[in-house]
PDB file of N, CA and C in Angstrom:
ATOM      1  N   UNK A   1     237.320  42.790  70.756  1.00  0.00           N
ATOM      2  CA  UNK A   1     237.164  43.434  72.039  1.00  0.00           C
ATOM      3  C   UNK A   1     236.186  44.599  71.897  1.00  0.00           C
ATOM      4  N   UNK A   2     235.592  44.607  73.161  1.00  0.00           N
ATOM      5  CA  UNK A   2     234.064  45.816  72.734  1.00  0.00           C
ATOM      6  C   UNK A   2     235.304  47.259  73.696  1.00  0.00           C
ATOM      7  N   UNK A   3     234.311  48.340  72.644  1.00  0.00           N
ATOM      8  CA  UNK A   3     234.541  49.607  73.558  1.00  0.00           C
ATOM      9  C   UNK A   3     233.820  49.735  74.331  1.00  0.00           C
ATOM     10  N   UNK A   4     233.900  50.505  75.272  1.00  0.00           N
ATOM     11  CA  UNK A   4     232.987  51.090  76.592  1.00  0.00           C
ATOM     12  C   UNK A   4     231.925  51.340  75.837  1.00  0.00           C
ATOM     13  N   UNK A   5     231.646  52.363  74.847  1.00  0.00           N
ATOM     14  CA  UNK A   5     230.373  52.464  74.393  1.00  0.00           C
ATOM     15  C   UNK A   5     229.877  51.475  74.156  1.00  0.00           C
ATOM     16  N   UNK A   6     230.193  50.662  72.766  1.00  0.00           N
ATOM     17  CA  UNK A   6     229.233  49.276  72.738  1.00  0.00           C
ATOM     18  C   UNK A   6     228.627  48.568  74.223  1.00  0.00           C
ATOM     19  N   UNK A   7     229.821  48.003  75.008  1.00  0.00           N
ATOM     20  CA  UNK A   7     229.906  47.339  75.988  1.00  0.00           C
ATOM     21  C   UNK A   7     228.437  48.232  77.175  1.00  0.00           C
ATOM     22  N   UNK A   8     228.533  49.381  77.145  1.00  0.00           N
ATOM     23  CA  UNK A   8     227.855  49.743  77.809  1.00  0.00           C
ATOM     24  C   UNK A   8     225.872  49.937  77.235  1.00  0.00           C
ATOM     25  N   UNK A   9     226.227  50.096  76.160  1.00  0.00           N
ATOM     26  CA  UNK A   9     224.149  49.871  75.760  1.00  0.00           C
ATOM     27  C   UNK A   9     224.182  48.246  75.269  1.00  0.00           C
ATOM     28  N   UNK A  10     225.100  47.513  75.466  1.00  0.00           N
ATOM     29  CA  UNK A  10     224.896  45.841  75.638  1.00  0.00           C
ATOM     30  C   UNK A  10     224.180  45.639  76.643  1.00  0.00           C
ATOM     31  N   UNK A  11     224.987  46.471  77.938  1.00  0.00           N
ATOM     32  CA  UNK A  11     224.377  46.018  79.776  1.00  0.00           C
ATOM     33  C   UNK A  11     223.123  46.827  79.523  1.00  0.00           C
ATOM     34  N   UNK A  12     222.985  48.313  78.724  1.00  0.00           N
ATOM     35  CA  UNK A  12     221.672  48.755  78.715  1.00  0.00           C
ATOM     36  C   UNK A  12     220.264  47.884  78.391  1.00  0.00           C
ATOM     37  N   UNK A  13     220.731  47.211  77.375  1.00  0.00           N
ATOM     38  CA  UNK A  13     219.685  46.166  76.335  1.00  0.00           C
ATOM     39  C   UNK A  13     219.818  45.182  76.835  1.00  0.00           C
ATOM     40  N   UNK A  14     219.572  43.879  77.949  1.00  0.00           N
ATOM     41  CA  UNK A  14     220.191  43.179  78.143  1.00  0.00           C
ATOM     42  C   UNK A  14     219.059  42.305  77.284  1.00  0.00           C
ATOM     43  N   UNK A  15     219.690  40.948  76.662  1.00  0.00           N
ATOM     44  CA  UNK A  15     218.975  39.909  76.025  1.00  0.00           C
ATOM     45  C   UNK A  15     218.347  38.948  76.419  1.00  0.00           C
ATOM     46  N   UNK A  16     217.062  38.492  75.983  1.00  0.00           N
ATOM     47  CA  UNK A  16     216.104  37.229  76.867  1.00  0.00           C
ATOM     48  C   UNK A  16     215.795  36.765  75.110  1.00  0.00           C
ATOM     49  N   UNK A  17     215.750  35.341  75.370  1.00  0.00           N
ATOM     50  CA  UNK A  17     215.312  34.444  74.200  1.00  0.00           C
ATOM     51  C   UNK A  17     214.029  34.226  74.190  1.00  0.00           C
ATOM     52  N   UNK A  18     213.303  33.881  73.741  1.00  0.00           N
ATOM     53  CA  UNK A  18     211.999  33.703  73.564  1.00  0.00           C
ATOM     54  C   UNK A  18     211.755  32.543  72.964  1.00  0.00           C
ATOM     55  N   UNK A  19     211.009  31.375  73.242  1.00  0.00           N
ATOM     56  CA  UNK A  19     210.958  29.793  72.404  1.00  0.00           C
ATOM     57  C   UNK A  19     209.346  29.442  73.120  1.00  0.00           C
ATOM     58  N   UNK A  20     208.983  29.073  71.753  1.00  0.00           N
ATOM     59  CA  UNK A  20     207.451  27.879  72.210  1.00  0.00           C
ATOM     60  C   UNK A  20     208.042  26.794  72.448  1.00  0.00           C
ATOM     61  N   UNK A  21     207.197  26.360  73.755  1.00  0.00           N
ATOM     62  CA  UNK A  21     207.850  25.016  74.128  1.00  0.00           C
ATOM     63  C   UNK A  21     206.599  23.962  73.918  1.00  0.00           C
ATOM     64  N   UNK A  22     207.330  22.845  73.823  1.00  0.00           N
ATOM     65  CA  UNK A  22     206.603  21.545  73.099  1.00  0.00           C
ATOM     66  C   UNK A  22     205.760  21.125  74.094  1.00  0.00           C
ATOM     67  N   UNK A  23     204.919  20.257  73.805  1.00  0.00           N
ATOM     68  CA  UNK A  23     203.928  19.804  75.046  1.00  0.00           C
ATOM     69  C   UNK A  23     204.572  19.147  75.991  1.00  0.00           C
ATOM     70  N   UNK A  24     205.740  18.261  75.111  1.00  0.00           N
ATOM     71  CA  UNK A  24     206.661  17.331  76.308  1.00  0.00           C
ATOM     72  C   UNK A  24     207.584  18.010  77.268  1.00  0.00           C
ATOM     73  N   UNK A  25     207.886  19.463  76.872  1.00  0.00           N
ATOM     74  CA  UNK A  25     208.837  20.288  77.677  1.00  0.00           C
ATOM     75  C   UNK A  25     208.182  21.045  78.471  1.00  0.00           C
ATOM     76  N   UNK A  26     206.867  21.233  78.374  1.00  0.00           N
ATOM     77  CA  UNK A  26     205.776  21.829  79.539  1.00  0.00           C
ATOM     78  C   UNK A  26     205.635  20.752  80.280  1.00  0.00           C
ATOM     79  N   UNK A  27     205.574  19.544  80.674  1.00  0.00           N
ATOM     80  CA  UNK A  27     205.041  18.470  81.516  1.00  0.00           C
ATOM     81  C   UNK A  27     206.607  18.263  82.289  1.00  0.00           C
ATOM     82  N   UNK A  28     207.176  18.159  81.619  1.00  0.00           N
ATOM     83  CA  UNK A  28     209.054  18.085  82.798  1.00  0.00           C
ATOM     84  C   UNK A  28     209.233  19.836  83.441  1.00  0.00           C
ATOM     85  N   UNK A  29     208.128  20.979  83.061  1.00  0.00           N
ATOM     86  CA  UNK A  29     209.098  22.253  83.519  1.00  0.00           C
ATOM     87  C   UNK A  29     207.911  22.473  84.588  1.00  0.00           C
ATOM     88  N   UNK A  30     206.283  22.198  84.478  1.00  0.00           N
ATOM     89  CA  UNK A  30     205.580  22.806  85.165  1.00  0.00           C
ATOM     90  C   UNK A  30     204.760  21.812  85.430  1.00  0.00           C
ATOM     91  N   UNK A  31     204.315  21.821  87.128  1.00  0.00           N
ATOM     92  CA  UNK A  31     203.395  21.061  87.639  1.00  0.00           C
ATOM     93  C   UNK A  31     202.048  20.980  86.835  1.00  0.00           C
ATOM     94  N   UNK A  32     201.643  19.633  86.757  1.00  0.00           N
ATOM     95  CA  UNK A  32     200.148  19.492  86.156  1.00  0.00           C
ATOM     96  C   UNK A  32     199.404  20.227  86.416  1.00  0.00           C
ATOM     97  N   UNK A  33     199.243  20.609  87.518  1.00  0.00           N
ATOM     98  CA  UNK A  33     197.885  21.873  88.264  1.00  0.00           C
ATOM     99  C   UNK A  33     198.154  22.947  88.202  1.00  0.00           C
ATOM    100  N   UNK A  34     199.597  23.593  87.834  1.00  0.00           N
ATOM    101  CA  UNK A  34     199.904  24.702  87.470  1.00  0.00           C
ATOM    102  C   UNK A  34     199.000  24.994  85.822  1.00  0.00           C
ATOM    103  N   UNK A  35     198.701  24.294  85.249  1.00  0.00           N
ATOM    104  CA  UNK A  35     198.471  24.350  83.952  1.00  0.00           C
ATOM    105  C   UNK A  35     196.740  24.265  84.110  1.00  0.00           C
ATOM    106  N   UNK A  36     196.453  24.321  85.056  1.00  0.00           N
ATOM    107  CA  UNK A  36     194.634  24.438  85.096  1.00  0.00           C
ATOM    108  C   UNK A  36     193.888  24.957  85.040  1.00  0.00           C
ATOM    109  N   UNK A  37     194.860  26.496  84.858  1.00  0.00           N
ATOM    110  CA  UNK A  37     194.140  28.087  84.717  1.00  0.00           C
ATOM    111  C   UNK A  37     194.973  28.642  83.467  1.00  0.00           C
ATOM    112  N   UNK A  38     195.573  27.751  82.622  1.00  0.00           N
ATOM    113  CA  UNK A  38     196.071  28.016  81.132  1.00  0.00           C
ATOM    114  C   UNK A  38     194.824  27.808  80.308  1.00  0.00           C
ATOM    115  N   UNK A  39     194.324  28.784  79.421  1.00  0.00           N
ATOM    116  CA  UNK A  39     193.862  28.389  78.397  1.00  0.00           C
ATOM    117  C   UNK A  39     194.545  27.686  77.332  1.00  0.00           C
ATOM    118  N   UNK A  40     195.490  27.752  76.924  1.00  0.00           N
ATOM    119  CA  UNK A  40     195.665  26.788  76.049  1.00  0.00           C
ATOM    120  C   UNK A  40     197.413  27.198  76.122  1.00  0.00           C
ATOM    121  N   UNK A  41     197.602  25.257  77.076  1.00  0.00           N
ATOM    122  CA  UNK A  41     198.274  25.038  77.780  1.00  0.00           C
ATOM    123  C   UNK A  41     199.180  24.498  76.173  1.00  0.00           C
ATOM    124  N   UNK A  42     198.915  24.681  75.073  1.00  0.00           N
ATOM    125  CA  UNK A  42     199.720  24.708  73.986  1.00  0.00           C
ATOM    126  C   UNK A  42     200.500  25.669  73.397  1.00  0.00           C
ATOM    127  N   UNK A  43     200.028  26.889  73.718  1.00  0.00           N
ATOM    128  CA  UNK A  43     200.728  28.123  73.355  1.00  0.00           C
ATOM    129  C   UNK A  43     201.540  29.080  74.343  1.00  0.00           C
ATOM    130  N   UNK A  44     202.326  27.793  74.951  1.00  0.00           N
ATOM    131  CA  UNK A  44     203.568  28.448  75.908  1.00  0.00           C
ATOM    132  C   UNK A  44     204.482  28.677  75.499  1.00  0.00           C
ATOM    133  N   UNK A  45     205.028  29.933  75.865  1.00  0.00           N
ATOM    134  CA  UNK A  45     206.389  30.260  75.422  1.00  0.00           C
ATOM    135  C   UNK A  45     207.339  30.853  76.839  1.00  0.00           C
ATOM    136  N   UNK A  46     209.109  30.021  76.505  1.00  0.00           N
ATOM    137  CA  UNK A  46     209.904  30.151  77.526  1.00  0.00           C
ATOM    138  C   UNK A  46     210.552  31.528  77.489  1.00  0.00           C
ATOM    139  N   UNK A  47     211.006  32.106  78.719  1.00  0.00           N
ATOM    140  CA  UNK A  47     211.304  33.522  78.396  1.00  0.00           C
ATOM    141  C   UNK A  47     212.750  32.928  79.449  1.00  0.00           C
ATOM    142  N   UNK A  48     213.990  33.272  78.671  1.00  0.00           N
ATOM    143  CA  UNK A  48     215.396  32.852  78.735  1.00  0.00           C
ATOM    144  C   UNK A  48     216.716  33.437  79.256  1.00  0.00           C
ATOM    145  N   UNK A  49     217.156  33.813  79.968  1.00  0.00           N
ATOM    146  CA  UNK A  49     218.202  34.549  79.952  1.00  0.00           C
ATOM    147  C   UNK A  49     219.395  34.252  79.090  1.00  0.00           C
ATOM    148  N   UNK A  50     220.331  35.166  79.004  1.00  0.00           N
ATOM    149  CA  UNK A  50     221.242  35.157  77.923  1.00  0.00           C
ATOM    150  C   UNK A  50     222.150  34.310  78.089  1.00  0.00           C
ATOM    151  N   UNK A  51     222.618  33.720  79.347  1.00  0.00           N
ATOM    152  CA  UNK A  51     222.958  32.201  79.724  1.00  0.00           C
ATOM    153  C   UNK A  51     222.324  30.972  80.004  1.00  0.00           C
ATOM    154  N   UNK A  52     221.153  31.155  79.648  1.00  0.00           N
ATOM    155  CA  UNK A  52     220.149  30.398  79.960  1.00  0.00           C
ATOM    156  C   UNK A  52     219.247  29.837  80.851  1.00  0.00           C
ATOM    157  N   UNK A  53     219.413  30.811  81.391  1.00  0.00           N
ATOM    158  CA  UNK A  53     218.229  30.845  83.128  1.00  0.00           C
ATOM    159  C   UNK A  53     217.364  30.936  82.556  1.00  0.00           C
ATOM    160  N   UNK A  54     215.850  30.227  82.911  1.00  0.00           N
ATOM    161  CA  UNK A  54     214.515  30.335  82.528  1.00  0.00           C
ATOM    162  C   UNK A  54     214.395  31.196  83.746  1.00  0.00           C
ATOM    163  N   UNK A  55     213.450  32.254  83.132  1.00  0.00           N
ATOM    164  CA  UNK A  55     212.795  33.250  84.039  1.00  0.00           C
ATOM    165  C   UNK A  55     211.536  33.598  83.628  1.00  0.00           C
ATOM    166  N   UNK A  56     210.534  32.763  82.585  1.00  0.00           N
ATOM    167  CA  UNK A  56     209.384  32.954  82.981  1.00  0.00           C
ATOM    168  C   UNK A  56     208.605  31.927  81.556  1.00  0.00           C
ATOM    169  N   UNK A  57     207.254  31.243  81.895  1.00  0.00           N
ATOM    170  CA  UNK A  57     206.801  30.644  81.169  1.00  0.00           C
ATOM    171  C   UNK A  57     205.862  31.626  81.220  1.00  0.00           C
ATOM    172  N   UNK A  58     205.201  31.711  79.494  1.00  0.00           N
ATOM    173  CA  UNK A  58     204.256  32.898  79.291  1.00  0.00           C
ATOM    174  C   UNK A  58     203.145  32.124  78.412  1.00  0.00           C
ATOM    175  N   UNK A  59     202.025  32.288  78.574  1.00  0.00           N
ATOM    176  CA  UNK A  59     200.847  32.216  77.731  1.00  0.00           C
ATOM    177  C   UNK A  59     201.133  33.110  76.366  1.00  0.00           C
ATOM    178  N   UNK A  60     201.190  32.651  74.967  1.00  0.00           N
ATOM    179  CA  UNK A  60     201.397  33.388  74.056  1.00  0.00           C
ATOM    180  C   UNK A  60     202.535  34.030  73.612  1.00  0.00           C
ATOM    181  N   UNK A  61     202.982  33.818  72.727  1.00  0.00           N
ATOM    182  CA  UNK A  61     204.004  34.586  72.023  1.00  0.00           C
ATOM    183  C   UNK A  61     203.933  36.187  72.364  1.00  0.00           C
ATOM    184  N   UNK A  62     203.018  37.133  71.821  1.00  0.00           N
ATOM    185  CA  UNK A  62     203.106  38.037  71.622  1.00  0.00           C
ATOM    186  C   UNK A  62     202.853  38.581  73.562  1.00  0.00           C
ATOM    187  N   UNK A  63     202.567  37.871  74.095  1.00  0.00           N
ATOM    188  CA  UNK A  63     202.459  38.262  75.610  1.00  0.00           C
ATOM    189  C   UNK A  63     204.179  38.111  76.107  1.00  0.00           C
ATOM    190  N   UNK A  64     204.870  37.411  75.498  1.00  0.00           N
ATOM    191  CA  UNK A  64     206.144  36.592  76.137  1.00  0.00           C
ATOM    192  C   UNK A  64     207.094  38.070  75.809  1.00  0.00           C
ATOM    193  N   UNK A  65     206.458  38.529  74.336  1.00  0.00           N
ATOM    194  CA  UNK A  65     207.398  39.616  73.898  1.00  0.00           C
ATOM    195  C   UNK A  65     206.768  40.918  74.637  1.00  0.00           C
ATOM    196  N   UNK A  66     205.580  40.695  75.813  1.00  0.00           N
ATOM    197  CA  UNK A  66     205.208  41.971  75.967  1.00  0.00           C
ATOM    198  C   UNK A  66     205.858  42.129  77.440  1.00  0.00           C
ATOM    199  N   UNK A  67     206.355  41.158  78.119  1.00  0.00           N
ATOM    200  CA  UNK A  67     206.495  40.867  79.374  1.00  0.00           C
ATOM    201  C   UNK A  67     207.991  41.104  79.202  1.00  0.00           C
ATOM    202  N   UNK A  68     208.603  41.033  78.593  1.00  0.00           N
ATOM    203  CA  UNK A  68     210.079  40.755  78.414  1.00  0.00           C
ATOM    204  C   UNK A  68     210.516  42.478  78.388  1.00  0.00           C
ATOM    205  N   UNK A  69     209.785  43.398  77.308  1.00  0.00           N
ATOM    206  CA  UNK A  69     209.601  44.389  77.199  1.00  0.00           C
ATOM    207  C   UNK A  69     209.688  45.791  78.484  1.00  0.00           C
ATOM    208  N   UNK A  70     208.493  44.936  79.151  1.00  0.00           N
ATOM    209  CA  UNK A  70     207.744  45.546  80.301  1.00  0.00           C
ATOM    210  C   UNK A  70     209.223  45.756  81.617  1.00  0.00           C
ATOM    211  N   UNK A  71     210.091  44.946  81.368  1.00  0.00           N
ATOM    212  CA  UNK A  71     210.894  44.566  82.087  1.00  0.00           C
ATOM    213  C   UNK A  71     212.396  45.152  81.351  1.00  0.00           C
ATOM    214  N   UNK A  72     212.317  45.591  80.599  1.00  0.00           N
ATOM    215  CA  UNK A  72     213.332  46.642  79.631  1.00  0.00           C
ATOM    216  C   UNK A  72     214.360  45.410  79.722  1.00  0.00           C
ATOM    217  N   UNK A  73     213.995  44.341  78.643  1.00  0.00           N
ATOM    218  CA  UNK A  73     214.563  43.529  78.266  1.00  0.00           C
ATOM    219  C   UNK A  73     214.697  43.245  76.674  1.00  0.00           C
ATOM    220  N   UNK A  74     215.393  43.365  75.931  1.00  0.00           N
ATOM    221  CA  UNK A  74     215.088  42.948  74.442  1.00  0.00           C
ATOM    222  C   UNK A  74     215.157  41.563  73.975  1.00  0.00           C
ATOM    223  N   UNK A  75     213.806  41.423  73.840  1.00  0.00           N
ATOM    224  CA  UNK A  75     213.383  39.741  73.598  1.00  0.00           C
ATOM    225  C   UNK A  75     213.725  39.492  72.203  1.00  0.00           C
ATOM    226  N   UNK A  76     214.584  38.422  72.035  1.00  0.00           N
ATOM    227  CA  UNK A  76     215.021  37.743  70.411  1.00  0.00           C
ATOM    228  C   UNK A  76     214.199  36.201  70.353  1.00  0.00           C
ATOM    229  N   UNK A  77     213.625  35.536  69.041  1.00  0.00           N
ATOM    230  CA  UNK A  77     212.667  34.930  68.967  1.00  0.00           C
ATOM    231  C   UNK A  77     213.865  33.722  69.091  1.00  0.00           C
ATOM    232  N   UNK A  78     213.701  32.369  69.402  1.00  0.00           N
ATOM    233  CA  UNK A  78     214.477  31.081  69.300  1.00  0.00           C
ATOM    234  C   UNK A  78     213.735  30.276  68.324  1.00  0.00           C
ATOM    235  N   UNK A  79     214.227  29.881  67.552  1.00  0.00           N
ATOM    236  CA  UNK A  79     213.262  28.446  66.908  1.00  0.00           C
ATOM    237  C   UNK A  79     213.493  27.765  66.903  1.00  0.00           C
TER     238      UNK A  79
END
């Protein structure tokens, strides 16, 4: 069982996963023409909620961890 303290900089920090997704999991998540202003529609990464809501496909790893950030979220890597 958490104390109030823990429990409370948990809700402070809240957690988003971070995963490159495969070419086959970009073609079932995002329209073909969505992908026409990707440079390189290979280096997508899913940005996750801690139950697993997708809340954002990102160009680049290090962009996925900058966006997640930006949003006072602490991004953990998935592999």
């Amino acid at each position: 069982m958490l104390n109030d303290e823990k429990h409370t900089r948990f809700e402070a920090e809240p957690l988003v996963y971070i995963r490159h997704l495969g070419a086959d999991e970009v073609q079932d998540l995002v329209p073909a023409n969505a992908l026409e202003g990707v440079g390189h529609p290979e280096d997508l990464f899913i940005v996750s909620s801690a139950d697993g809501q997708q809340l954002a496909i990102v160009e680049g790893r290090e962009a996925a961890f900058a966006a997640a950030r930006m949003h006072d979220l602490k991004p953990l890597s998935v592999h």
